[in-house]
Protein backbone atom coordinates (compact mmCIF):
# COMPACT_ATOMS: atom_id res chain seq x y z
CA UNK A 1 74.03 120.06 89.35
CA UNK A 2 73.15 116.56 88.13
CA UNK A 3 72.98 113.34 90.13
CA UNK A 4 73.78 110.62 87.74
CA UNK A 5 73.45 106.77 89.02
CA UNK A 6 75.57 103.20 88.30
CA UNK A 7 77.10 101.73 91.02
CA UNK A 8 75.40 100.02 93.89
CA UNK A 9 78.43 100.69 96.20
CA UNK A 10 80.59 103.90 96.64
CA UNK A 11 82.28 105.33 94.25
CA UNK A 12 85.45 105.83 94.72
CA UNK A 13 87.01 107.25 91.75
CA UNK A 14 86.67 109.31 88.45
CA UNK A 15 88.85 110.24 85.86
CA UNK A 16 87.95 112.46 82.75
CA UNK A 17 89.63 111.46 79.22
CA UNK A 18 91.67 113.61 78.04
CA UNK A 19 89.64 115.42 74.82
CA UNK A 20 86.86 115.65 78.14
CA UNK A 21 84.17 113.81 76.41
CA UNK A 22 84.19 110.66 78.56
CA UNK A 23 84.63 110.44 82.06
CA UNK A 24 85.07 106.83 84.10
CA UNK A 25 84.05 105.66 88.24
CA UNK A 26 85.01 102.91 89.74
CA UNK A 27 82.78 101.72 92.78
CA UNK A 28 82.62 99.42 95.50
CA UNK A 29 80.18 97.16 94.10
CA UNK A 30 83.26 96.35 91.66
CA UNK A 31 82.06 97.62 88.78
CA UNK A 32 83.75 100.25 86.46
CA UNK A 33 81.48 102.62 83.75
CA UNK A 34 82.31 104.77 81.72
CA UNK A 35 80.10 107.81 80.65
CA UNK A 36 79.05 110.14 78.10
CA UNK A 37 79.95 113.69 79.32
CA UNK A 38 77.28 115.39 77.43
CA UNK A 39 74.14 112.69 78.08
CA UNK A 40 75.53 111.10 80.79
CA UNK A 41 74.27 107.85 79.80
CA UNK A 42 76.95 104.94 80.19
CA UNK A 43 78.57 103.89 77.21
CA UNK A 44 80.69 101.04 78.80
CA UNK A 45 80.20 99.11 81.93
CA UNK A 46 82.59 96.47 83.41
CA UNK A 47 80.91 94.39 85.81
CA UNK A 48 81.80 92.82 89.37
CA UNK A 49 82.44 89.68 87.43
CA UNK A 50 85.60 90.64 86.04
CA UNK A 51 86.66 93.19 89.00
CA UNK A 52 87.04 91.31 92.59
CA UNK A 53 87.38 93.96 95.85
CA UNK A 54 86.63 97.47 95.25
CA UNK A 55 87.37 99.59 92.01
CA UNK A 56 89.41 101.51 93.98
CA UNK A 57 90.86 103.83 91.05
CA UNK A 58 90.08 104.21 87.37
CA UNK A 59 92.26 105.60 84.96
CA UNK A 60 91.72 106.33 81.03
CA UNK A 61 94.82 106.39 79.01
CA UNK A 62 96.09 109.40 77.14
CA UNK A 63 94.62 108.02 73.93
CA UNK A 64 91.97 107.18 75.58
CA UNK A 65 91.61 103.59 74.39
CA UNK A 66 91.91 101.61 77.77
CA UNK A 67 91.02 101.93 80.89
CA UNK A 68 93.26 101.16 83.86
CA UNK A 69 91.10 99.96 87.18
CA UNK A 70 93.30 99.15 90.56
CA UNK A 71 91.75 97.49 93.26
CA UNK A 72 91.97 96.91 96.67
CA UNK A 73 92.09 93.22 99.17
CA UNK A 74 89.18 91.23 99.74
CA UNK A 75 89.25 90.83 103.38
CA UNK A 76 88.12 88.30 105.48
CA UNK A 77 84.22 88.57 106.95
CA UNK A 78 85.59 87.13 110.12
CA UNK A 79 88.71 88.70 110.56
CA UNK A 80 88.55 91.98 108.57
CA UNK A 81 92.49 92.51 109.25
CA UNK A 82 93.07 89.19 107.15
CA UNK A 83 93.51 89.51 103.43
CA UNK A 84 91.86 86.98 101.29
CA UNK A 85 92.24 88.26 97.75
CA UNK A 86 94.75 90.73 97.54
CA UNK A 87 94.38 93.54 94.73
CA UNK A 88 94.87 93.80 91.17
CA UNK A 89 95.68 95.88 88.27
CA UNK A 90 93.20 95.31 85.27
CA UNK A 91 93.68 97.08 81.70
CA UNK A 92 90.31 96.97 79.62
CA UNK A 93 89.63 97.84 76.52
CA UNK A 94 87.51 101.11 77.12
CA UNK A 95 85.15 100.80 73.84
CA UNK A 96 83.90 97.15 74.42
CA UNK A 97 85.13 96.60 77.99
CA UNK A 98 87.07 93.83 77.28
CA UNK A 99 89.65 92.67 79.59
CA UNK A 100 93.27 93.42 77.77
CA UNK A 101 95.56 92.28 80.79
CA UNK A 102 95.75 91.43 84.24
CA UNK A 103 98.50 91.54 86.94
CA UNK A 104 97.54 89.78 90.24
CA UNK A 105 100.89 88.63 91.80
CA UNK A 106 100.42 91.62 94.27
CA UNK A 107 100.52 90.33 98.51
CA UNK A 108 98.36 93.73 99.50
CA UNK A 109 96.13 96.22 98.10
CA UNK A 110 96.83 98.41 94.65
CA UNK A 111 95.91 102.11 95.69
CA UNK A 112 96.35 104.02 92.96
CA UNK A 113 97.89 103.54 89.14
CA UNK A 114 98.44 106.20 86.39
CA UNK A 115 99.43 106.54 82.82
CA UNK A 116 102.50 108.02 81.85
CA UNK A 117 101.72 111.61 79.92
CA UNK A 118 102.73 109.47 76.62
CA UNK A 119 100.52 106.35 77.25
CA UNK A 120 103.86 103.41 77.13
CA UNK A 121 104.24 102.98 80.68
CA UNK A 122 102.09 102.66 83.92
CA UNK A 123 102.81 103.26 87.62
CA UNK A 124 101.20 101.57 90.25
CA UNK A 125 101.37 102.06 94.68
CA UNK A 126 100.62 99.29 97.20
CA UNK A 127 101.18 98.21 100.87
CA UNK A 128 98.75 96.94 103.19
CA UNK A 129 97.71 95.91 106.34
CA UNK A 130 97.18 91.75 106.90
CA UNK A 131 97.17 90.10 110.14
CA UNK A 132 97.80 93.06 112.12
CA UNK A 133 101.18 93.43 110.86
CA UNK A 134 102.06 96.78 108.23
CA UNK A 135 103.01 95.69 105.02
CA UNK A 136 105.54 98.13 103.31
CA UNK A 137 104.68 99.38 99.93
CA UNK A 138 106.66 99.95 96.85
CA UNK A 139 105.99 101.84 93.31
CA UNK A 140 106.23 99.88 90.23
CA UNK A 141 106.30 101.23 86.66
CA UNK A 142 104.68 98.73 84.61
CA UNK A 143 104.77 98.41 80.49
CA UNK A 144 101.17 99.66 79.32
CA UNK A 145 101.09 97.22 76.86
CA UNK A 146 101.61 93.71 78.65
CA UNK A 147 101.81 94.92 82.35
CA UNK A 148 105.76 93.62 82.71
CA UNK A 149 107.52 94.95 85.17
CA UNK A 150 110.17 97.80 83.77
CA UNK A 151 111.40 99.03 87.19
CA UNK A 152 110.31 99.37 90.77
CA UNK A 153 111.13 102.72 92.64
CA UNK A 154 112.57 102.30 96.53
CA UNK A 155 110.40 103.73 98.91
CA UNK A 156 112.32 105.39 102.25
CA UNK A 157 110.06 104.21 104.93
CA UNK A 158 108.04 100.92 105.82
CA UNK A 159 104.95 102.98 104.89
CA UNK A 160 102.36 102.36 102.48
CA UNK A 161 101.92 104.15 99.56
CA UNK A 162 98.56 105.93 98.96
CA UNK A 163 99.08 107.27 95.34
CA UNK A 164 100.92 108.36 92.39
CA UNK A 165 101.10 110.75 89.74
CA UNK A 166 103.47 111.30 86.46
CA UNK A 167 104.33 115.29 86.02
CA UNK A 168 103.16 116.91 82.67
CA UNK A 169 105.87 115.84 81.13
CA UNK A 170 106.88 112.51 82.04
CA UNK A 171 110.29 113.06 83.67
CA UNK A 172 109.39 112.73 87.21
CA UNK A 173 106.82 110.80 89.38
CA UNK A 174 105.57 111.73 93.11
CA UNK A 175 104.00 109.75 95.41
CA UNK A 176 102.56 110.06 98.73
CA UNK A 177 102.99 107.83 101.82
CA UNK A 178 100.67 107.05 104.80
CA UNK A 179 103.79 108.67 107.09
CA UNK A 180 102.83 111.85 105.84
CA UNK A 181 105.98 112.27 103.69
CA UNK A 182 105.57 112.70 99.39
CA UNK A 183 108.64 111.68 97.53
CA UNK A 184 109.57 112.76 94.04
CA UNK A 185 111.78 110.98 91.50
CA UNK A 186 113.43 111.87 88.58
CA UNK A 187 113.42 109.34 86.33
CA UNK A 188 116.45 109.36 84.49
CA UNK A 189 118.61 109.19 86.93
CA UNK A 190 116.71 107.41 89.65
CA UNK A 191 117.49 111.08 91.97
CA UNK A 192 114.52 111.08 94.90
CA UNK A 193 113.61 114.16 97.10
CA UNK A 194 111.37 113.14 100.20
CA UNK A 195 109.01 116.28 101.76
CA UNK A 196 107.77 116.14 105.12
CA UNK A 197 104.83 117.56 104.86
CA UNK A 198 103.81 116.86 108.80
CA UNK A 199 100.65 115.86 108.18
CA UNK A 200 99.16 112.63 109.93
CA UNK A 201 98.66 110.91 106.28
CA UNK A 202 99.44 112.27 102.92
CA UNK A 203 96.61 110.38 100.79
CA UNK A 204 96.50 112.16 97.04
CA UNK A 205 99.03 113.49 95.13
């Protein structure tokens, strides 16, 4: 085992490229890196300049040319159940770190995002808590180029959403809610299964 170190915060998230000679972490301190797998020596680091809350999840693309880094609300220092700066979702070019495009129109936290298995489109999961009051959340699928909006999926509770993930192949998406329930959509036709699966919070999918 080898300890590696980059973040002054906690990291919260890691994703591999797919050929599995790169891997990226996002942290609390708001910075993103990503690393050699063989020296483990950073090859490209985004700084908390360009990243505000915590990178809560980082994502490499298929190709492996971008990165994808959600993050989570700034909150309040007097009121931590008051959202200052809600999240974001960030695309960065993963050789230079330069920032590609930005979506910030979101009212909570961005908990997860993933690429689809063919790199074109994105999905993204929010929801939130601000004020005391639950803010529902809602899946998006997002064009990977410009970060439009192609189509948001209806979620079946007030719930938020924790994360997201494409299957192999593209054709469906899951997600998992704080309710405990995962839902699964087929794409083509918009068809959605909901599973109980009775547990107090369903975070990962």
């Amino acid at each position: 085992m080898v300890t590696i170190h980059g973040h002054r915060g906690i990291v919260r998230s890691v994703h591999y490229s797919a050929d599995g000679k790169r891997f990226a972490t996002g942290s609390d301190d708001g910075t993103a890196v990503i690393w050699d797998d063989t020296t483990l020596r950073p090859l490209c680091r985004i700084d908390a300049g360009l990243i505000e809350g915590s990178a809560n999840t980082v994502k490499l693309s298929p190709d492996g040319r971008r990165l994808l880094v959600c993050t989570t609300a700034h909150r309040s220092n007097d009121n931590p159940n008051r959202i200052i700066n809600p999240g974001q979702v960030l695309l960065f070019d993963a050789v230079n770190g330069n920032l590609i495009k930005s979506k910030t129109d979101f009212k909570t936290s961005v908990w997860d995002c993933c690429f689809a298995p063919d790199g074109k489109t994105l999905a993204i999961c929010d929801g939130d808590i601000d004020g005391g009051k639950n803010i529902p959340g809602k899946v998006e699928i997002l064009s990977a180029n410009d970060l439009s909006l192609a189509r948001t999926l209806t979620v079946p509770t007030l719930e938020m959403v924790s994360s997201v993930a494409y299957s192999p192949d593209g054709s469906m998406l899951a997600a998992t809610l704080f309710d405990g329930k995962v839902v699964v959509w087929t794409l083509a036709d918009g068809g959605m299964k909901v599973v109980d699966t009775f547990i107090q919070r369903a975070m990962c999918v």
